[in-house]
C-alpha atoms as a PDB file:
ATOM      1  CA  UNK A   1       0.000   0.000   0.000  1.00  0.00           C
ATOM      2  CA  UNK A   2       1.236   3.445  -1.222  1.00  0.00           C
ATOM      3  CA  UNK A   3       1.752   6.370   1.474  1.00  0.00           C
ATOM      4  CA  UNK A   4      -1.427   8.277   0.270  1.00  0.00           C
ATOM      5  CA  UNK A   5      -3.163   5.197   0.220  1.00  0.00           C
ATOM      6  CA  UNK A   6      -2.202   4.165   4.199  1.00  0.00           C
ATOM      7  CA  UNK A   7      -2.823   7.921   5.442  1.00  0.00           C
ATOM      8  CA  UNK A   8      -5.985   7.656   3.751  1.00  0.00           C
ATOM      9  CA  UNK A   9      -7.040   4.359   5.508  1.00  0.00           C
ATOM     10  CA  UNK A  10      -5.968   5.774   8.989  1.00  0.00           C
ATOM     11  CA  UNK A  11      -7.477   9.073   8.473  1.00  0.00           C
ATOM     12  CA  UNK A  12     -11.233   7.446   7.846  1.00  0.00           C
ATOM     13  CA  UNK A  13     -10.594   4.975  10.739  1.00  0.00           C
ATOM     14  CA  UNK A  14      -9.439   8.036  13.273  1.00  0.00           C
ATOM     15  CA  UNK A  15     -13.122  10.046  12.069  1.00  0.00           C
ATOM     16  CA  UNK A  16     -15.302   6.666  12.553  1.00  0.00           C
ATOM     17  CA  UNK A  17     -13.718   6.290  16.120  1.00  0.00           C
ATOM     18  CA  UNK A  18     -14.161  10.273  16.514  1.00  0.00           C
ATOM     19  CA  UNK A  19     -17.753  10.339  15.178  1.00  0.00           C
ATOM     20  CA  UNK A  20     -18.735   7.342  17.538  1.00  0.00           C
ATOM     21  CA  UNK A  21     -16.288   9.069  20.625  1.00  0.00           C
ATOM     22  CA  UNK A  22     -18.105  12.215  20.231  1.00  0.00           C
ATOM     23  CA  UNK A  23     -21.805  10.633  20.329  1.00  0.00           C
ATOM     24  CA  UNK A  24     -21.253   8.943  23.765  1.00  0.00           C
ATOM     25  CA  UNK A  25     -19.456  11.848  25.624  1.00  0.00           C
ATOM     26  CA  UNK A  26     -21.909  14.002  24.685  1.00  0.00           C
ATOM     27  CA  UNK A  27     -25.037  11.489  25.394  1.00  0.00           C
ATOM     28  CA  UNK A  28     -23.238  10.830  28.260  1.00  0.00           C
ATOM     29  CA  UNK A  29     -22.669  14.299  29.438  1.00  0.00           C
ATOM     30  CA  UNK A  30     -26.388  15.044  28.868  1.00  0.00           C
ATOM     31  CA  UNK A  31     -27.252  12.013  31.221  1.00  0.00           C
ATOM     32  CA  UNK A  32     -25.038  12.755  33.917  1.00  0.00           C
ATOM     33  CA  UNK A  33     -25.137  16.416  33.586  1.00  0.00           C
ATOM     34  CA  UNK A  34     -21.990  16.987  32.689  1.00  0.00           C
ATOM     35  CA  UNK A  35     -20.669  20.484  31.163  1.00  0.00           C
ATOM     36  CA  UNK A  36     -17.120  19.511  31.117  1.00  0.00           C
ATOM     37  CA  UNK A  37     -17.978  15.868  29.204  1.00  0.00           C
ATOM     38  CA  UNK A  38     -19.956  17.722  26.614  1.00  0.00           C
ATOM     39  CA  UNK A  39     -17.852  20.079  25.871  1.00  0.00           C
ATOM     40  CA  UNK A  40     -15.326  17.239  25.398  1.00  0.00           C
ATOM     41  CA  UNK A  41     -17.534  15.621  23.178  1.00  0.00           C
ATOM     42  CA  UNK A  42     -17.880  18.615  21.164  1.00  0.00           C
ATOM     43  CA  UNK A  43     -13.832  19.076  21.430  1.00  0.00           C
ATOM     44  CA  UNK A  44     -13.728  15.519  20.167  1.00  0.00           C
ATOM     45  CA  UNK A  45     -16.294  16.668  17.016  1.00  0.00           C
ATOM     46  CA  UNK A  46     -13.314  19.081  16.264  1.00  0.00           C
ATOM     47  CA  UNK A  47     -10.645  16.310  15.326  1.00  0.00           C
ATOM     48  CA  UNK A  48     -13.073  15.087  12.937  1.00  0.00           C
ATOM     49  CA  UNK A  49     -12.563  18.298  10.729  1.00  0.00           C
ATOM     50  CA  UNK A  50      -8.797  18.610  11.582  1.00  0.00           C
ATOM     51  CA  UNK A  51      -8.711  14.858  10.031  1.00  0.00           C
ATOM     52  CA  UNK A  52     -10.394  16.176   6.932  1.00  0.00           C
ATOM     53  CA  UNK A  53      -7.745  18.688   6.448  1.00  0.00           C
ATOM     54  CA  UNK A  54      -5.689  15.961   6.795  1.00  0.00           C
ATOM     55  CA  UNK A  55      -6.836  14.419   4.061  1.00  0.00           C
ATOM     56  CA  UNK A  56      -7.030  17.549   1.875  1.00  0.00           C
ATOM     57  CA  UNK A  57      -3.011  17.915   2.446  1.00  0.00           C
ATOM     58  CA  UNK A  58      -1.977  14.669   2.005  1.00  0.00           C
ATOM     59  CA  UNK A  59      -4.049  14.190  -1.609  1.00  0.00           C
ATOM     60  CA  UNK A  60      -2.909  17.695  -2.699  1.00  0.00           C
ATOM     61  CA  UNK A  61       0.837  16.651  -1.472  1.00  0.00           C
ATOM     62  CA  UNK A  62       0.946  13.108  -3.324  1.00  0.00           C
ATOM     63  CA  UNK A  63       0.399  14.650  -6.524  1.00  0.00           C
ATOM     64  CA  UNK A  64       3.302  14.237  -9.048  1.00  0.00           C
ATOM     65  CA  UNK A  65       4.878  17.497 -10.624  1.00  0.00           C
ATOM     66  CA  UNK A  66       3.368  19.585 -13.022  1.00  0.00           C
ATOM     67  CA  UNK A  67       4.377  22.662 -15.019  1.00  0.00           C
ATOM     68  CA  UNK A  68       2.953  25.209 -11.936  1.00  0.00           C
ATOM     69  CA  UNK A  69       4.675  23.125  -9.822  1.00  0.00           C
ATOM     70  CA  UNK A  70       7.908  21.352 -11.140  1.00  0.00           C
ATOM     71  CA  UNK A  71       9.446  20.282  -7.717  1.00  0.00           C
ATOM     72  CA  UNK A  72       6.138  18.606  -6.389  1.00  0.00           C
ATOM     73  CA  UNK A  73       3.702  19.570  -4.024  1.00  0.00           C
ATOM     74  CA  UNK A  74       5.314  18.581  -0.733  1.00  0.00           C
ATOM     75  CA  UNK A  75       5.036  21.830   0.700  1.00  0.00           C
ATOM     76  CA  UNK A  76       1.509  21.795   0.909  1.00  0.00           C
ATOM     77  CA  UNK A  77       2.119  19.043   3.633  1.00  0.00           C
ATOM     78  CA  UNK A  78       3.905  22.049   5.748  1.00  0.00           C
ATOM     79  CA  UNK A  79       1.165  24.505   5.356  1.00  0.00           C
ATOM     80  CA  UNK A  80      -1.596  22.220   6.358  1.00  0.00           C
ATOM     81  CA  UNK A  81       0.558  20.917   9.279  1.00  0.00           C
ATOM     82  CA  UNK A  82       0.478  24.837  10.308  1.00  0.00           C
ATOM     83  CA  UNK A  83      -3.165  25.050  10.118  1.00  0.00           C
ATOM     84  CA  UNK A  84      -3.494  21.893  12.051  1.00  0.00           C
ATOM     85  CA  UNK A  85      -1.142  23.095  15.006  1.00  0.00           C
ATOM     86  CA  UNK A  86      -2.860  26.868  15.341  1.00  0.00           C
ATOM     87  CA  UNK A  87      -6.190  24.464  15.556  1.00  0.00           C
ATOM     88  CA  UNK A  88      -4.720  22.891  18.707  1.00  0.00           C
ATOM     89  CA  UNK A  89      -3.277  26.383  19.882  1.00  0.00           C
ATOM     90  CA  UNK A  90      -6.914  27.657  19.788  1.00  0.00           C
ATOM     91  CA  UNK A  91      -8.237  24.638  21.504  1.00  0.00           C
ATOM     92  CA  UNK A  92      -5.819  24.712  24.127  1.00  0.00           C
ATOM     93  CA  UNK A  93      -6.565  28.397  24.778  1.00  0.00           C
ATOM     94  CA  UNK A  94     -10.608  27.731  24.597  1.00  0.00           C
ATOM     95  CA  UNK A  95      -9.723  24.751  27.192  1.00  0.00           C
ATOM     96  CA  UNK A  96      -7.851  26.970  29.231  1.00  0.00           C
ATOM     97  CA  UNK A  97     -10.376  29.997  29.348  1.00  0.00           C
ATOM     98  CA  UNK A  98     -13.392  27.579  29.945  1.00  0.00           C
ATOM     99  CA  UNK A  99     -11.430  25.991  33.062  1.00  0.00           C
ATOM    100  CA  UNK A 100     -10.285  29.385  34.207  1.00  0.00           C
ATOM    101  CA  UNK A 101     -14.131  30.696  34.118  1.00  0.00           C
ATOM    102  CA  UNK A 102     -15.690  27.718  35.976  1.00  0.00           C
ATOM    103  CA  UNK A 103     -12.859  28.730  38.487  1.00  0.00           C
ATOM    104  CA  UNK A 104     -13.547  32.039  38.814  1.00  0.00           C
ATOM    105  CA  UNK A 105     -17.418  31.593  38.869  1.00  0.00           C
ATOM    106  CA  UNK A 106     -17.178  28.600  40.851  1.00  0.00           C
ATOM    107  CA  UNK A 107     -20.717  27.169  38.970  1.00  0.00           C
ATOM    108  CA  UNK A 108     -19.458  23.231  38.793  1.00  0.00           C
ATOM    109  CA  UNK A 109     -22.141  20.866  39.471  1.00  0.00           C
ATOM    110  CA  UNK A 110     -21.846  17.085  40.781  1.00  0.00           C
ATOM    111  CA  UNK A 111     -21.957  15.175  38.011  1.00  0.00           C
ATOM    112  CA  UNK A 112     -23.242  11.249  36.965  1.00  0.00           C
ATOM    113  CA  UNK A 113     -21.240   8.017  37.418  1.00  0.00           C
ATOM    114  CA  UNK A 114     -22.048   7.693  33.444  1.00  0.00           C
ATOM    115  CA  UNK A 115     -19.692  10.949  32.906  1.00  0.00           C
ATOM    116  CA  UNK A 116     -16.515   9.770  34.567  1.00  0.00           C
ATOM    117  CA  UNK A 117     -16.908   6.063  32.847  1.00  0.00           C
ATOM    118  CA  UNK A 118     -17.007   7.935  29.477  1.00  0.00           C
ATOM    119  CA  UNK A 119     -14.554  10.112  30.649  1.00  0.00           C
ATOM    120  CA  UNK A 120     -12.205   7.303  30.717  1.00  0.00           C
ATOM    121  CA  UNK A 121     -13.519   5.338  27.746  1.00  0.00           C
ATOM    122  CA  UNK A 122     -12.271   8.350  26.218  1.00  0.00           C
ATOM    123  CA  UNK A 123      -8.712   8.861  27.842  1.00  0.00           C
ATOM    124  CA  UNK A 124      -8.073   5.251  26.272  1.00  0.00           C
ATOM    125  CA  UNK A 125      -9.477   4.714  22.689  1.00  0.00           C
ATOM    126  CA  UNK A 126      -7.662   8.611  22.248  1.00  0.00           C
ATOM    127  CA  UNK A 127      -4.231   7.549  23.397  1.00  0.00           C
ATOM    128  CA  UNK A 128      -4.611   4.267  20.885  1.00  0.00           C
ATOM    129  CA  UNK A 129      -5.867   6.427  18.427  1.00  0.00           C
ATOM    130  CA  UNK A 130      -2.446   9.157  19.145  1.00  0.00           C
ATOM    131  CA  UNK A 131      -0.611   5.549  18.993  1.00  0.00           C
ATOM    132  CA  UNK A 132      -1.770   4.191  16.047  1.00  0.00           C
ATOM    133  CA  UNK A 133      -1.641   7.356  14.009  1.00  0.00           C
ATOM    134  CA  UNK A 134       1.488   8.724  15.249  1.00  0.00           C
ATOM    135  CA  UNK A 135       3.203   5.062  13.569  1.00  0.00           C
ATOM    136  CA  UNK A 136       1.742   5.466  10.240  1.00  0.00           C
ATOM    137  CA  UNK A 137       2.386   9.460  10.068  1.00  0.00           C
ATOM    138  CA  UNK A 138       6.168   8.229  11.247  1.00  0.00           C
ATOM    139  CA  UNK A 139       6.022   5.740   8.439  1.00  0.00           C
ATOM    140  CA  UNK A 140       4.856   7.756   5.443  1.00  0.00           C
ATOM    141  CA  UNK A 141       6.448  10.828   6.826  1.00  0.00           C
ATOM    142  CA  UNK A 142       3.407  13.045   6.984  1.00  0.00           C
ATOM    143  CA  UNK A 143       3.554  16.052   9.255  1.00  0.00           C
ATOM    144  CA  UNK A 144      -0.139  16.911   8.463  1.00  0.00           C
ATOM    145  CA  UNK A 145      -0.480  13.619   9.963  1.00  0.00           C
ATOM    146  CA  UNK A 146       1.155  13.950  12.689  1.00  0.00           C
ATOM    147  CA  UNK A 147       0.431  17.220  13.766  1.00  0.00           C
ATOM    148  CA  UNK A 148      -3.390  15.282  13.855  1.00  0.00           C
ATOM    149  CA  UNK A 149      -1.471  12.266  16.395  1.00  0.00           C
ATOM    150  CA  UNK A 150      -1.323  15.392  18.375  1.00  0.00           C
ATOM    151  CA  UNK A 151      -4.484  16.351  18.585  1.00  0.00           C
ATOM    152  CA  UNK A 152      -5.690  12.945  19.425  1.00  0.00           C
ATOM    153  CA  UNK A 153      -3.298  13.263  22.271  1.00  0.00           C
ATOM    154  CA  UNK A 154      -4.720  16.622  23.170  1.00  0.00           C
ATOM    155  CA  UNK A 155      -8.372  14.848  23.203  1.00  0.00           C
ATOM    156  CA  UNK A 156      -6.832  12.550  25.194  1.00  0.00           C
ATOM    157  CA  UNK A 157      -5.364  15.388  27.690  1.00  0.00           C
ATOM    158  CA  UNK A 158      -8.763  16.931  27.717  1.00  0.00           C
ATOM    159  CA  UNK A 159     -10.374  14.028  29.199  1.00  0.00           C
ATOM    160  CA  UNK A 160      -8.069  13.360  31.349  1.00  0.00           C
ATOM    161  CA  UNK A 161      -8.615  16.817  32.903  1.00  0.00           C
ATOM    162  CA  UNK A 162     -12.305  16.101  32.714  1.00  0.00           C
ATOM    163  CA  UNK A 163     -11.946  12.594  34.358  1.00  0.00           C
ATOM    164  CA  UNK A 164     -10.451  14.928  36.879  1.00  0.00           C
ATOM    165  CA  UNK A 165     -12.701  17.100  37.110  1.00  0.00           C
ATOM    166  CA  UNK A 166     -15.627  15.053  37.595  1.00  0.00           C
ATOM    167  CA  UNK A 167     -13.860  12.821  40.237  1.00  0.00           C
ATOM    168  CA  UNK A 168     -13.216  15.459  42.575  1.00  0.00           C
ATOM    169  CA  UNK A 169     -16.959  17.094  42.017  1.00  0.00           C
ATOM    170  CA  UNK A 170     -18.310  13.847  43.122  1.00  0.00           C
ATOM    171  CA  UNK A 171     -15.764  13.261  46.041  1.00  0.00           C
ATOM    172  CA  UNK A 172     -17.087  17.065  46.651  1.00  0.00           C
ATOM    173  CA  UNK A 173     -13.248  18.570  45.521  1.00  0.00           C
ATOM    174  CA  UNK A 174     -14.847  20.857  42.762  1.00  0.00           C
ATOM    175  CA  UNK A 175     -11.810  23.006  42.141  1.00  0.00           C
ATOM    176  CA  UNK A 176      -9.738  20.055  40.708  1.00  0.00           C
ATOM    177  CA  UNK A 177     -12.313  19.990  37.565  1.00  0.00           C
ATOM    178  CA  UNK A 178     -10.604  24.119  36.449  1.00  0.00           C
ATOM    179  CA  UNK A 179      -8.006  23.708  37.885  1.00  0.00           C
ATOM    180  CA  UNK A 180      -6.820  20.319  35.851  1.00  0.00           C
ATOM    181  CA  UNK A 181      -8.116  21.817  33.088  1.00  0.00           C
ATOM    182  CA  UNK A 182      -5.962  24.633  33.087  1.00  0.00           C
ATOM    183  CA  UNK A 183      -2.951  22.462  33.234  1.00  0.00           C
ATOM    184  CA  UNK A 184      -4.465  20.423  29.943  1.00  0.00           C
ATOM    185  CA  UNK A 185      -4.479  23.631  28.326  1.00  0.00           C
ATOM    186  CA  UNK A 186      -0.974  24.321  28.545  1.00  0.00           C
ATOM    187  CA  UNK A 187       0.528  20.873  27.581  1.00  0.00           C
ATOM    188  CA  UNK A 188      -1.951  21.280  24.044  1.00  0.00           C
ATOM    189  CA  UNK A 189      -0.640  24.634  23.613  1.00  0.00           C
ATOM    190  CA  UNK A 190       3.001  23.721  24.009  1.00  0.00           C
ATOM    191  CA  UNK A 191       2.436  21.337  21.745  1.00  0.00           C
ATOM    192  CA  UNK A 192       0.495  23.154  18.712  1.00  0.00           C
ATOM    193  CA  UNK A 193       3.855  25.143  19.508  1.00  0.00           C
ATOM    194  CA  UNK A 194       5.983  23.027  18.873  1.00  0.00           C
ATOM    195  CA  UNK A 195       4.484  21.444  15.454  1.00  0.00           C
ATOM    196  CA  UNK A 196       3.960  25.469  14.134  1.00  0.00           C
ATOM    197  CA  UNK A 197       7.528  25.726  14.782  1.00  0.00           C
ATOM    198  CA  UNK A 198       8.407  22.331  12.643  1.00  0.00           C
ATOM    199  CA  UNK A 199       6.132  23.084  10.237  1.00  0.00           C
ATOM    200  CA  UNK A 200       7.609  26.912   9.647  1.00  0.00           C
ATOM    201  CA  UNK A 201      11.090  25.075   9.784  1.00  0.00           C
ATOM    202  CA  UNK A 202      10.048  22.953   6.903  1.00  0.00           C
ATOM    203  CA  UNK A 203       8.525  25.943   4.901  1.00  0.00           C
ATOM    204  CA  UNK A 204      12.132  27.939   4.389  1.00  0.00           C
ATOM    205  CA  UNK A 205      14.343  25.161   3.053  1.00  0.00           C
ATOM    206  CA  UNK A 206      16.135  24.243   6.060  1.00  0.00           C
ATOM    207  CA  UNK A 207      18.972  21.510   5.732  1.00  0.00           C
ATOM    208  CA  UNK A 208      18.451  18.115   6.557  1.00  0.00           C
ATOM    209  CA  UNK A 209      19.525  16.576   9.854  1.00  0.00           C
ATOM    210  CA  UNK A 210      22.839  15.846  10.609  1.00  0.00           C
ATOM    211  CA  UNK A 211      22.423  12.062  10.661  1.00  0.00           C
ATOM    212  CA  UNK A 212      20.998  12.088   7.227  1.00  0.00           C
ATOM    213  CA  UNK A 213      23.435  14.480   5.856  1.00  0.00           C
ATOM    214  CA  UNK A 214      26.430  12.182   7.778  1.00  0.00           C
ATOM    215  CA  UNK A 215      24.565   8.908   6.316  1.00  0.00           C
ATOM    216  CA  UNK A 216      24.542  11.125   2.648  1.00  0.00           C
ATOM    217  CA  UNK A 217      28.417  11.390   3.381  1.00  0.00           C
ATOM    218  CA  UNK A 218      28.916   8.244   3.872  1.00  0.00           C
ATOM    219  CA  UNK A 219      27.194   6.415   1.399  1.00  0.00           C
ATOM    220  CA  UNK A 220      29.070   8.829  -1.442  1.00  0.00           C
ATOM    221  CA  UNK A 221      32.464   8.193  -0.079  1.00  0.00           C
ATOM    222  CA  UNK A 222      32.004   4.656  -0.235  1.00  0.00           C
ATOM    223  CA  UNK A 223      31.927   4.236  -4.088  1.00  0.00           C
ATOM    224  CA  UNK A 224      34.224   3.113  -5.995  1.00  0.00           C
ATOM    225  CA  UNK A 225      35.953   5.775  -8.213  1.00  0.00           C
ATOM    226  CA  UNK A 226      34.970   8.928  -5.155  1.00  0.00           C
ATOM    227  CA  UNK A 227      38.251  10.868  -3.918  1.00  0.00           C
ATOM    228  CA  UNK A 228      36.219  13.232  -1.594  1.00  0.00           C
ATOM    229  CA  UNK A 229      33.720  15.532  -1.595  1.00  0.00           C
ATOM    230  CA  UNK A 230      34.113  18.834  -1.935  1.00  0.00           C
ATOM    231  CA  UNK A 231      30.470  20.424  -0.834  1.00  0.00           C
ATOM    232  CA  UNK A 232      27.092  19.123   0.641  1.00  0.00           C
ATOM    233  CA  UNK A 233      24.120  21.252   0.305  1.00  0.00           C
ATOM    234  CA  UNK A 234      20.878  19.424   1.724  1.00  0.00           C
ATOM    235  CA  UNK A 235      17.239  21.343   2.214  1.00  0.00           C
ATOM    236  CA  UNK A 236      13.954  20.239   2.820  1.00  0.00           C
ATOM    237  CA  UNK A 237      10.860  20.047   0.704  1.00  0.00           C
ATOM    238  CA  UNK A 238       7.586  19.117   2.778  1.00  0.00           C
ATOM    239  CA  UNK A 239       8.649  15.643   3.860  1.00  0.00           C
ATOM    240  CA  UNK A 240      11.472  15.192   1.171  1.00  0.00           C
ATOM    241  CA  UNK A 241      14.785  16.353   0.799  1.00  0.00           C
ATOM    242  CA  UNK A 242      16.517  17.670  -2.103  1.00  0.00           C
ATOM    243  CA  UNK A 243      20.427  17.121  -2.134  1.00  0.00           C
ATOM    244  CA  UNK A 244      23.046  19.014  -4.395  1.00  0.00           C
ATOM    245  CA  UNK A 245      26.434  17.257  -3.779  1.00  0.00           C
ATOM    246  CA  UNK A 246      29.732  18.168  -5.625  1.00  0.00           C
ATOM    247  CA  UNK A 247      32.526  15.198  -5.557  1.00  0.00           C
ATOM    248  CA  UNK A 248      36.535  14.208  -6.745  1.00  0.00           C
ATOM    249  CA  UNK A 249      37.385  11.983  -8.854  1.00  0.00           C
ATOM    250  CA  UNK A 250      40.730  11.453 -10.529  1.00  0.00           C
ATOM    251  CA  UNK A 251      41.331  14.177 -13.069  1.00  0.00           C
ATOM    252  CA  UNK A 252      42.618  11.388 -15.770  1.00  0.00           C
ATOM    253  CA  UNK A 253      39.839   9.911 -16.384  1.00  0.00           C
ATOM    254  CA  UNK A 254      37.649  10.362 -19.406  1.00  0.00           C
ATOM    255  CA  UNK A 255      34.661  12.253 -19.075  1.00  0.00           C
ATOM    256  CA  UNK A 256      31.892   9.385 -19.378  1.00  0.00           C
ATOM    257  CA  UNK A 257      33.906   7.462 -16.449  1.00  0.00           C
ATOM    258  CA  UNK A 258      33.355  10.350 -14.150  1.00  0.00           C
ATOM    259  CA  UNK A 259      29.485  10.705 -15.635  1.00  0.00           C
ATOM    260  CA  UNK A 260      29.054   6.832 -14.575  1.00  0.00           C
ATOM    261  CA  UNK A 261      30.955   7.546 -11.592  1.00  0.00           C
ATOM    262  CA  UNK A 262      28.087  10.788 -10.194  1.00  0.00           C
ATOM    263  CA  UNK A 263      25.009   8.431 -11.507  1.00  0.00           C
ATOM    264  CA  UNK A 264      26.250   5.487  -9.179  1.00  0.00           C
ATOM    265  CA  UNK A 265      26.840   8.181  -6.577  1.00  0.00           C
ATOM    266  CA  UNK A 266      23.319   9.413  -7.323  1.00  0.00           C
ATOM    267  CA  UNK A 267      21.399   6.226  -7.406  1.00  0.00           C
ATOM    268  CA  UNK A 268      23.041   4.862  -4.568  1.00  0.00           C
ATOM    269  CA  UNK A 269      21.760   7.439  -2.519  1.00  0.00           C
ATOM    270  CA  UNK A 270      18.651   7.650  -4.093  1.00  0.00           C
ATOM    271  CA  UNK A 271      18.062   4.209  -3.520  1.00  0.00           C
ATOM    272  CA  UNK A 272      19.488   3.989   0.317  1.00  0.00           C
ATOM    273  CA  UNK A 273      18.077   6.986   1.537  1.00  0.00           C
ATOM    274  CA  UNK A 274      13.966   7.124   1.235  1.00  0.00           C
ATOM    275  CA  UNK A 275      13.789  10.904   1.860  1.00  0.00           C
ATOM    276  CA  UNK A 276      16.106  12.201  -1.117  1.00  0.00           C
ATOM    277  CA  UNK A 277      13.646  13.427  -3.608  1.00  0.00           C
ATOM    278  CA  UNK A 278      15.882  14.152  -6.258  1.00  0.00           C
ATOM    279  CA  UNK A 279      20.022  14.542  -5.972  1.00  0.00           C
ATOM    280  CA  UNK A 280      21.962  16.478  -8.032  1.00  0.00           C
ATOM    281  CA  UNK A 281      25.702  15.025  -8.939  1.00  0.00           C
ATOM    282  CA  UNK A 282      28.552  17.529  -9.855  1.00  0.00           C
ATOM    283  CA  UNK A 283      31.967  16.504 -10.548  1.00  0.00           C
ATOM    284  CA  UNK A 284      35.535  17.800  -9.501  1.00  0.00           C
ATOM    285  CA  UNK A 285      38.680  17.206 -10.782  1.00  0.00           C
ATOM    286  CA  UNK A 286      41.074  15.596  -7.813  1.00  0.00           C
ATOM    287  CA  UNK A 287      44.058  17.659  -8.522  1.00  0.00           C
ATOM    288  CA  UNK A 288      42.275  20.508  -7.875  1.00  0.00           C
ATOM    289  CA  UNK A 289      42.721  19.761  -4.202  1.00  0.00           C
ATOM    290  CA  UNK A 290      46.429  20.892  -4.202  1.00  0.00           C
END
């Protein structure tokens, strides 16, 4: 299966489990008279339309190049993973305000057994969902992707604060309920943080990490016919990486050994290095060195 394909399948399974999530906590807050489980029900309605933008950036990303866009559409990954982490910024800060105004007006009430059981019904099909798509975004390389992991993991924050929450209104503690929920707000924010930071990172060509550019280094000097390199310019593109690399070889050889020399340089890394979306081979003569 393809990488579009396999985001696609986990993108539809994360909105069934959403949809479904979403109908009980809210039921469920409306039975035990719950504010804080259904407005995490509602919160949990939310990741169903971050998905979708998930699956807006990663068909608009998997397209091949066209004559608007000759190096791909990659980036596109970048700019929905930025949309997807101010999404979770804005949660985090609705989260936080709610918590902080049930604190300040003190109007919790004691909620249903029914509340705190879907409270944690909650806290575990989110983490598995954070689990499950956090591998295949890892796999296919899809920020969008995981930038949504995240916001299962937020979800799953939420109710935690909410399983909280109702807990201590029941045991008659009703500050714990804003009071945890403040605390959920700033882990999500940190983390729509971070991933608007990655994504902007991605966005403005940065180089490639230093184990990939190392592994680049390595794989070059090992072919036969390679007397050193002489620059290494890596930069990203979305989720790929584009890699201009300028190499010595002997400067008595004829000019189509030195050709085949930069095209087994190039495949070789092409071929051992998934991320390299296209590497560009220049050649140096060795003497040049002295």
């Amino acid at each position: 299966m393809d990488n579009y394909r396999l985001g696609v399948k986990a993108s539809w399974v994360t909105i069934i489990l959403n949809v479904l999530l979403a109908i009980i906590k809210i039921v469920a807050g409306i039975i035990g008279k719950s504010s804080a489980m259904i407005a995490d029900g509602f919160h949990t309605l939310s990741d169903v339309l971050t998905t979708f933008v998930v699956l807006l950036g990663l068909k608009i990303s998997s397209k091949e190049a066209d004559e608007q866009h000759p190096y791909g559409h990659e980036k596109y990954e970048s700019v929905f993973a930025k949309l997807l982490s101010i999404l979770l910024l804005l949660t985090g800060l609705f989260i936080g305000y709610e918590a902080l105004k049930s604190l300040i007006e003190g109007n919790i009430v004691k909620p249903g057994f029914i509340a705190l059981m879907a409270a944690l019904i909650s806290i575990i099909i989110k983490e598995m969902m954070y689990l499950y798509t956090i591998k295949i975004a890892r796999k296919i390389k899809s920020l969008s992707m995981e930038a949504d992991a995240w916001h299962h993991r937020s979800d799953a924050f939420s109710s935690i604060g909410t399983f909280v929450g109702i807990l201590g209104a029941r045991l008659g503690l009703v500050a714990l309920d804003p009071i945890a929920g403040v605390i959920v707000s700033i882990l999500v924010i940190k983390v729509g943080i971070d991933l608007y930071i990655k994504s902007v990172r991605e966005l403005v060509d940065e180089s490639a990490d230093d184990t990939i550019n190392k592994n680049i280094k390595k794989i070059t000097l090992k072919t036969p016919g390679v007397r050193g390199i002489k620059t290494l310019k890596t930069r990203t593109f979305g989720n790929r990486i584009y890699v201009d690399l300028e190499i010595y070889v002997d400067s008595h050889i004829t000019v189509k050994e030195g050709h085949d020399i930069s095209e087994e340089v190039h495949d070789n890394l092409e071929k051992e290095i998934d991320e390299i979306k296209h590497c560009m081979v220049h050649i140096e003569p060795f003497q040049d060195m002295i």
